[in-house]
PDB file of N, CA and C in Angstrom:
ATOM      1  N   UNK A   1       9.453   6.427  -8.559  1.00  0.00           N
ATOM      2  CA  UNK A   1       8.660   5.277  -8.975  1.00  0.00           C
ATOM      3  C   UNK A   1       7.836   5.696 -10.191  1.00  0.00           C
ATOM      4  N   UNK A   2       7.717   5.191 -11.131  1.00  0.00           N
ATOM      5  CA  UNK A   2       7.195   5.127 -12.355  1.00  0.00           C
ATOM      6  C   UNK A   2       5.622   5.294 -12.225  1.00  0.00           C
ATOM      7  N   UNK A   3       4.471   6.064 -13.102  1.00  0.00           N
ATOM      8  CA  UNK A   3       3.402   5.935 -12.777  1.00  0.00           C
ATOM      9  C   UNK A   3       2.778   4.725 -12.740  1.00  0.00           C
ATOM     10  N   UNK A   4       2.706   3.884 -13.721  1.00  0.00           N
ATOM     11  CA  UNK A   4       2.214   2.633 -13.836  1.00  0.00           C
ATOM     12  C   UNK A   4       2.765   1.974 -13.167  1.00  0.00           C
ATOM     13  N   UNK A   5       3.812   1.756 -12.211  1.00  0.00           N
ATOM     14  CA  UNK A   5       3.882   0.856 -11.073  1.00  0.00           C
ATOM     15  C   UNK A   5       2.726   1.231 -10.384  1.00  0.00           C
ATOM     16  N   UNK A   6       2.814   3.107 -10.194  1.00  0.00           N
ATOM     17  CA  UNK A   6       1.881   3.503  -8.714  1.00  0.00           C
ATOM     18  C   UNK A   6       0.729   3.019  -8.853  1.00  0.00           C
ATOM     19  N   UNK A   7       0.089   3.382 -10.204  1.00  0.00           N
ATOM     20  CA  UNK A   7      -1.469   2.919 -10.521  1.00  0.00           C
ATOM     21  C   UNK A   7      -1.492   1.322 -10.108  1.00  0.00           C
ATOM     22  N   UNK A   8      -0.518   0.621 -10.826  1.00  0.00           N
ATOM     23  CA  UNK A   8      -0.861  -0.715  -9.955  1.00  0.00           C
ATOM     24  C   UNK A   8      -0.698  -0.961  -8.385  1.00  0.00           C
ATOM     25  N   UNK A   9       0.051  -0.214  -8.039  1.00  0.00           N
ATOM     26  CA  UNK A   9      -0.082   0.028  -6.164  1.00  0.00           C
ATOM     27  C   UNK A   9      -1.064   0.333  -6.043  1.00  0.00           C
ATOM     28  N   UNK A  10      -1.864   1.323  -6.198  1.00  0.00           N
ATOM     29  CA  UNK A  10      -3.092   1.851  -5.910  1.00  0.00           C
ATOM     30  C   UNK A  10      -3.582   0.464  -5.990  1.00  0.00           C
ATOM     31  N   UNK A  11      -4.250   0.131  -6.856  1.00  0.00           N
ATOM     32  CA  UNK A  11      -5.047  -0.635  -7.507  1.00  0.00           C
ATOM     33  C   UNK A  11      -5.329  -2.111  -6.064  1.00  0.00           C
ATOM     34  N   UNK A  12      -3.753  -2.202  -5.616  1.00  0.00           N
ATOM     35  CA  UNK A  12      -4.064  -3.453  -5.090  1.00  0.00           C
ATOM     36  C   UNK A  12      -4.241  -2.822  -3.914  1.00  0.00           C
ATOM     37  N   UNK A  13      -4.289  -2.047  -3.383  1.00  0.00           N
ATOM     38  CA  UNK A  13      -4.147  -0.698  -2.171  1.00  0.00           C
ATOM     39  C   UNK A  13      -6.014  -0.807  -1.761  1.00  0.00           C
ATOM     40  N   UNK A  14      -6.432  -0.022  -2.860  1.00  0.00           N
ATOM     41  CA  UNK A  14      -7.824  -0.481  -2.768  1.00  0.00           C
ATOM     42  C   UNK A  14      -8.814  -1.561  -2.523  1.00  0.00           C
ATOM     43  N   UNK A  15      -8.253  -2.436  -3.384  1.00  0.00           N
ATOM     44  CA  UNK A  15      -9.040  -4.070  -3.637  1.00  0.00           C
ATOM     45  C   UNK A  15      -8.806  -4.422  -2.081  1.00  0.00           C
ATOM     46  N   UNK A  16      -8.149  -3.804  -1.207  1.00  0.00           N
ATOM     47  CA  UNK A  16      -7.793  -4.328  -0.131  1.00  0.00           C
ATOM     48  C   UNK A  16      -8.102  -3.353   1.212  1.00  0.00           C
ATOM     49  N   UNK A  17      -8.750  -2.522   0.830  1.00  0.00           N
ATOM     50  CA  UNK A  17      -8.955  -1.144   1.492  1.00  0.00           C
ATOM     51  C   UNK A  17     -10.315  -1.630   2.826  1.00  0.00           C
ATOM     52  N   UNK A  18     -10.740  -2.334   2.628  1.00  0.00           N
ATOM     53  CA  UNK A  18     -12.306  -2.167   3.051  1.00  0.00           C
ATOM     54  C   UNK A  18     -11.707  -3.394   3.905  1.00  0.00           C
ATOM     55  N   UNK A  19     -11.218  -4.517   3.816  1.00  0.00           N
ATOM     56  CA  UNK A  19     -10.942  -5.376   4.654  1.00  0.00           C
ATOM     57  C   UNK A  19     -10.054  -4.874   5.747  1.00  0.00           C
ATOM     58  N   UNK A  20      -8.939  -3.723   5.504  1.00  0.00           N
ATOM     59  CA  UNK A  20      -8.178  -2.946   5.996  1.00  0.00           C
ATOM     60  C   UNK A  20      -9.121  -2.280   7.167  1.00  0.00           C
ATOM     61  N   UNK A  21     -10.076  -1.491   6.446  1.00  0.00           N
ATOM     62  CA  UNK A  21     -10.883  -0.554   7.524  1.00  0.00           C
ATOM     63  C   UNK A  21     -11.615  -1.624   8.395  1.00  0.00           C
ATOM     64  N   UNK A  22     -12.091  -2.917   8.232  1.00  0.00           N
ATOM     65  CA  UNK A  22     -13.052  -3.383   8.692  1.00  0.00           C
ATOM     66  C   UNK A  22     -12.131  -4.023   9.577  1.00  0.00           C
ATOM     67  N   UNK A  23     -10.870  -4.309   9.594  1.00  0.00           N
ATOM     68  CA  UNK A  23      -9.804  -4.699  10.942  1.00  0.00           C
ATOM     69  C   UNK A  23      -9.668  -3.912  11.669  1.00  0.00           C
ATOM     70  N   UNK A  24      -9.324  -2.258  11.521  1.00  0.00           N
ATOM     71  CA  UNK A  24      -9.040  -1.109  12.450  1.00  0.00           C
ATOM     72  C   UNK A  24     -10.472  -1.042  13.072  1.00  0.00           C
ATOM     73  N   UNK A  25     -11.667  -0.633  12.441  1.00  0.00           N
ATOM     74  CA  UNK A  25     -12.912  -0.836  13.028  1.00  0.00           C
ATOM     75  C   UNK A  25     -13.122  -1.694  14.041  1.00  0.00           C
ATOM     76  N   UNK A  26     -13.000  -2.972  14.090  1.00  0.00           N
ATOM     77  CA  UNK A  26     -13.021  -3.996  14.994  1.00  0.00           C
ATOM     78  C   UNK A  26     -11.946  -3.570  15.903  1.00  0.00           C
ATOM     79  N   UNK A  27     -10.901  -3.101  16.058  1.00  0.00           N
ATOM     80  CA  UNK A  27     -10.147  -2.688  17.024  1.00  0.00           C
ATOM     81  C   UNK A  27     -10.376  -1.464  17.536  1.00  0.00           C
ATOM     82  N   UNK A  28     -11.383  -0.948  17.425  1.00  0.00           N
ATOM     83  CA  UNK A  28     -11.599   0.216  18.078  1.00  0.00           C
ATOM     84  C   UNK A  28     -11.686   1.205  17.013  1.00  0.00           C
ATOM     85  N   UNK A  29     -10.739   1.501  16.174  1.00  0.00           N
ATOM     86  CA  UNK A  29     -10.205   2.401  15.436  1.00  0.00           C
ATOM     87  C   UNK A  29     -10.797   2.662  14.057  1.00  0.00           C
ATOM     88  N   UNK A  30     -11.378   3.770  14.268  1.00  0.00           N
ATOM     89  CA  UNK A  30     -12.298   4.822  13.439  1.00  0.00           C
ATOM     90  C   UNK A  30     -11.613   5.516  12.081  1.00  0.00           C
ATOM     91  N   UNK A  31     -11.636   5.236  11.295  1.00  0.00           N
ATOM     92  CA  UNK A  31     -10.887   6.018  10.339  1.00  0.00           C
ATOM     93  C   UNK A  31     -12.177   6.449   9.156  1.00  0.00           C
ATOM     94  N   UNK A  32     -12.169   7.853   9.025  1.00  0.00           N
ATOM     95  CA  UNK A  32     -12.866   9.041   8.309  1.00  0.00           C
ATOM     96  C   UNK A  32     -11.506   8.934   6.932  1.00  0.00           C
ATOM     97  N   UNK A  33     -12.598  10.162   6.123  1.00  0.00           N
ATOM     98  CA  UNK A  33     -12.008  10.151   4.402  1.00  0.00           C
ATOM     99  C   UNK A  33     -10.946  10.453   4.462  1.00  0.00           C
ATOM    100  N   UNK A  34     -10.829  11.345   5.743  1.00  0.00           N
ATOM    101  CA  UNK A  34      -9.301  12.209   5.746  1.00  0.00           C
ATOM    102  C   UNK A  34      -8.538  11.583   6.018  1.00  0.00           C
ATOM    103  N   UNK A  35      -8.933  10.387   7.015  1.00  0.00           N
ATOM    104  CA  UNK A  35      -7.588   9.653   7.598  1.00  0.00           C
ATOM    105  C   UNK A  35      -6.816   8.487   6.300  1.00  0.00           C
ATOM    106  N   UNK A  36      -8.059   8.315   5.313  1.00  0.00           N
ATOM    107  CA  UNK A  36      -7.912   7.300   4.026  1.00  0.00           C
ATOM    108  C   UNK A  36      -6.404   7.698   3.436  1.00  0.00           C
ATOM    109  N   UNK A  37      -6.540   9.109   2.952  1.00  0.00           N
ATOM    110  CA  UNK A  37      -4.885   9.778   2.238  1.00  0.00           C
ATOM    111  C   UNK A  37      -3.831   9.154   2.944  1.00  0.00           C
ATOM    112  N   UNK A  38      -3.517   9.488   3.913  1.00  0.00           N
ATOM    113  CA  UNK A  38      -1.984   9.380   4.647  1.00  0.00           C
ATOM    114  C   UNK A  38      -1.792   8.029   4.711  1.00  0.00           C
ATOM    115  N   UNK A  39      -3.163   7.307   4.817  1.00  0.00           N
ATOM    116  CA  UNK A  39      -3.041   5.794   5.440  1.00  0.00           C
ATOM    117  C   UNK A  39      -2.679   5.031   3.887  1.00  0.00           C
ATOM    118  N   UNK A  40      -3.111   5.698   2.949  1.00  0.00           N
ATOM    119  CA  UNK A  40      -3.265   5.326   1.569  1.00  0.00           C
ATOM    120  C   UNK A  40      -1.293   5.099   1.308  1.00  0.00           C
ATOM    121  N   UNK A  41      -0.892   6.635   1.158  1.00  0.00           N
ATOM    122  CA  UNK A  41       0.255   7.067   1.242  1.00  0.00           C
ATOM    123  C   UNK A  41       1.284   6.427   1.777  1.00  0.00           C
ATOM    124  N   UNK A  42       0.984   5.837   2.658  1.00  0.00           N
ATOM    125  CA  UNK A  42       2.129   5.068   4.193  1.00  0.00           C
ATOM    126  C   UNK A  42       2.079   3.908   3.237  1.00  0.00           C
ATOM    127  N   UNK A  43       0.729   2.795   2.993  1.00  0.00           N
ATOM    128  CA  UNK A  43       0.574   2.061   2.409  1.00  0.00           C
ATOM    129  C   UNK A  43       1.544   2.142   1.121  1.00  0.00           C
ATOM    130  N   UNK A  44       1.746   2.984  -0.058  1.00  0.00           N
ATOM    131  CA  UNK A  44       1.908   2.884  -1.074  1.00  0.00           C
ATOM    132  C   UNK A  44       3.770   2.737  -1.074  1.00  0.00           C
ATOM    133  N   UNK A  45       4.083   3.535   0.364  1.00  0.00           N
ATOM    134  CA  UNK A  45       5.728   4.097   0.267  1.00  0.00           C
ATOM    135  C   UNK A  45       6.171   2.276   0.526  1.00  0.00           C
ATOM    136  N   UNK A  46       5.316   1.794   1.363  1.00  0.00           N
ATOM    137  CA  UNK A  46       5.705   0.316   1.798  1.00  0.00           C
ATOM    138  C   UNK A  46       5.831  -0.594   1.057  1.00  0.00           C
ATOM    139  N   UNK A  47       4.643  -0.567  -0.201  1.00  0.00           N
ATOM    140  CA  UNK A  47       5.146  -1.360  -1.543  1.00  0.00           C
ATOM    141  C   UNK A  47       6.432  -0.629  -2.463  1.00  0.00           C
ATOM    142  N   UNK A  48       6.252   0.681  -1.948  1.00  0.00           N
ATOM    143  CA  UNK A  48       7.230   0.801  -2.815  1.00  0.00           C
ATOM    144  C   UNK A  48       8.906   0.342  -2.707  1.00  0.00           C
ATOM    145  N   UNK A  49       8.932   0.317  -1.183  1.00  0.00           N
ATOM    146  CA  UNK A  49       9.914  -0.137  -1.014  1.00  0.00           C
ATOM    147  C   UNK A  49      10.345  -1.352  -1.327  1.00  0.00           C
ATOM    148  N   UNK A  50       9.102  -2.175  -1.345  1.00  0.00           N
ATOM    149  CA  UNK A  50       8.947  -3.934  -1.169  1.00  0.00           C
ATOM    150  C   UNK A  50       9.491  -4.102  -2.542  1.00  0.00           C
ATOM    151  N   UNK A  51       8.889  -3.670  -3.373  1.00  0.00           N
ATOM    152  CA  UNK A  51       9.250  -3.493  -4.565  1.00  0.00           C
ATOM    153  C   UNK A  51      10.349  -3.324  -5.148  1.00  0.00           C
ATOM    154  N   UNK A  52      10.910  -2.220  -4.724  1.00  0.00           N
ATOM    155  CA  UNK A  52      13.035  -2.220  -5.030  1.00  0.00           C
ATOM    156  C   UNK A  52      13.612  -2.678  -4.334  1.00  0.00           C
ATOM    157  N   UNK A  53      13.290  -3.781  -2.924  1.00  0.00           N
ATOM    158  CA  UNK A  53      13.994  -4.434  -2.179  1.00  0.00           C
ATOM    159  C   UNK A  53      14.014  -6.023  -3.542  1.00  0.00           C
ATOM    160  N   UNK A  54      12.667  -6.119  -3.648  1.00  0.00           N
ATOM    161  CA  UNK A  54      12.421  -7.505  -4.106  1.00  0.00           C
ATOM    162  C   UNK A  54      13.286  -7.301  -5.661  1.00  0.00           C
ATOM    163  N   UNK A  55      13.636  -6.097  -6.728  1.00  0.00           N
ATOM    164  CA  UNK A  55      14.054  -5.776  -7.604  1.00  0.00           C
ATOM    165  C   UNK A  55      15.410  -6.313  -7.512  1.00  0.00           C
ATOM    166  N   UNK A  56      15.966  -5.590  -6.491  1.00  0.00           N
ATOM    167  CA  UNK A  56      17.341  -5.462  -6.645  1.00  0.00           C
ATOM    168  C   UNK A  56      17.704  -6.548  -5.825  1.00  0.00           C
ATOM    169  N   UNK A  57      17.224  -7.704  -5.209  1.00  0.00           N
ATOM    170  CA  UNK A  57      17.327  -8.818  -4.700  1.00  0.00           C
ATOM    171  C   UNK A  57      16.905  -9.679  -6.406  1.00  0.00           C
ATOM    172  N   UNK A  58      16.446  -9.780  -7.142  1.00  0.00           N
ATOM    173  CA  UNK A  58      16.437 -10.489  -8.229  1.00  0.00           C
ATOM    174  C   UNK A  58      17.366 -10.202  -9.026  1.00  0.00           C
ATOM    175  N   UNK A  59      18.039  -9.235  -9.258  1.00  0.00           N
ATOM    176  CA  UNK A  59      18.943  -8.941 -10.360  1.00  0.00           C
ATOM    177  C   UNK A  59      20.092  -9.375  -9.525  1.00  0.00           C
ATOM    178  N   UNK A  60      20.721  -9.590  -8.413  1.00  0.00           N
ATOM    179  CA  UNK A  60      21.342  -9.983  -7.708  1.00  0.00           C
ATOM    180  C   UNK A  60      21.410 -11.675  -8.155  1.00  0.00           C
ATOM    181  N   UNK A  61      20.291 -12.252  -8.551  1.00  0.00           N
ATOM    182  CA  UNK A  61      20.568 -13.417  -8.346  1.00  0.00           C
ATOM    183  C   UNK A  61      20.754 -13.863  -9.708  1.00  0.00           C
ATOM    184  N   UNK A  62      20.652 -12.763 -10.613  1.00  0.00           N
ATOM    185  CA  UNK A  62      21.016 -13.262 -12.352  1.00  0.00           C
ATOM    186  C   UNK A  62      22.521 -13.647 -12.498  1.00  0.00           C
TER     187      UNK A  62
END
């Protein structure tokens, strides 16, 4: 994946981060700085996929 896709993953990763924690919170679930990385990570592989699913589903339809 290209950097400037990732930076824009990030980007929306974040803007969305705190509503994220404030759902696991309400369910019980505690997440510290450390747990932020992996959860960040899991997050990012999932757009990334979304991303070359939704790609190669558009060029499909040219």
């Amino acid at each position: 994946m290209n950097q400037e896709l990732n930076m824009k993953f990030m980007s929306i990763a974040m803007k969305h981060l705190q509503e994220g924690k404030s759902f696991l919170t309400d369910k019980g679930i505690e997440l510290d700085v450390h747990d932020l990385q992996p959860a960040l990570e899991m997050l990012m592989s999932v757009m990334g996929e979304a991303y070359d699913l939704g790609y190669e589903d558009g060029k499909n339809e040219e």
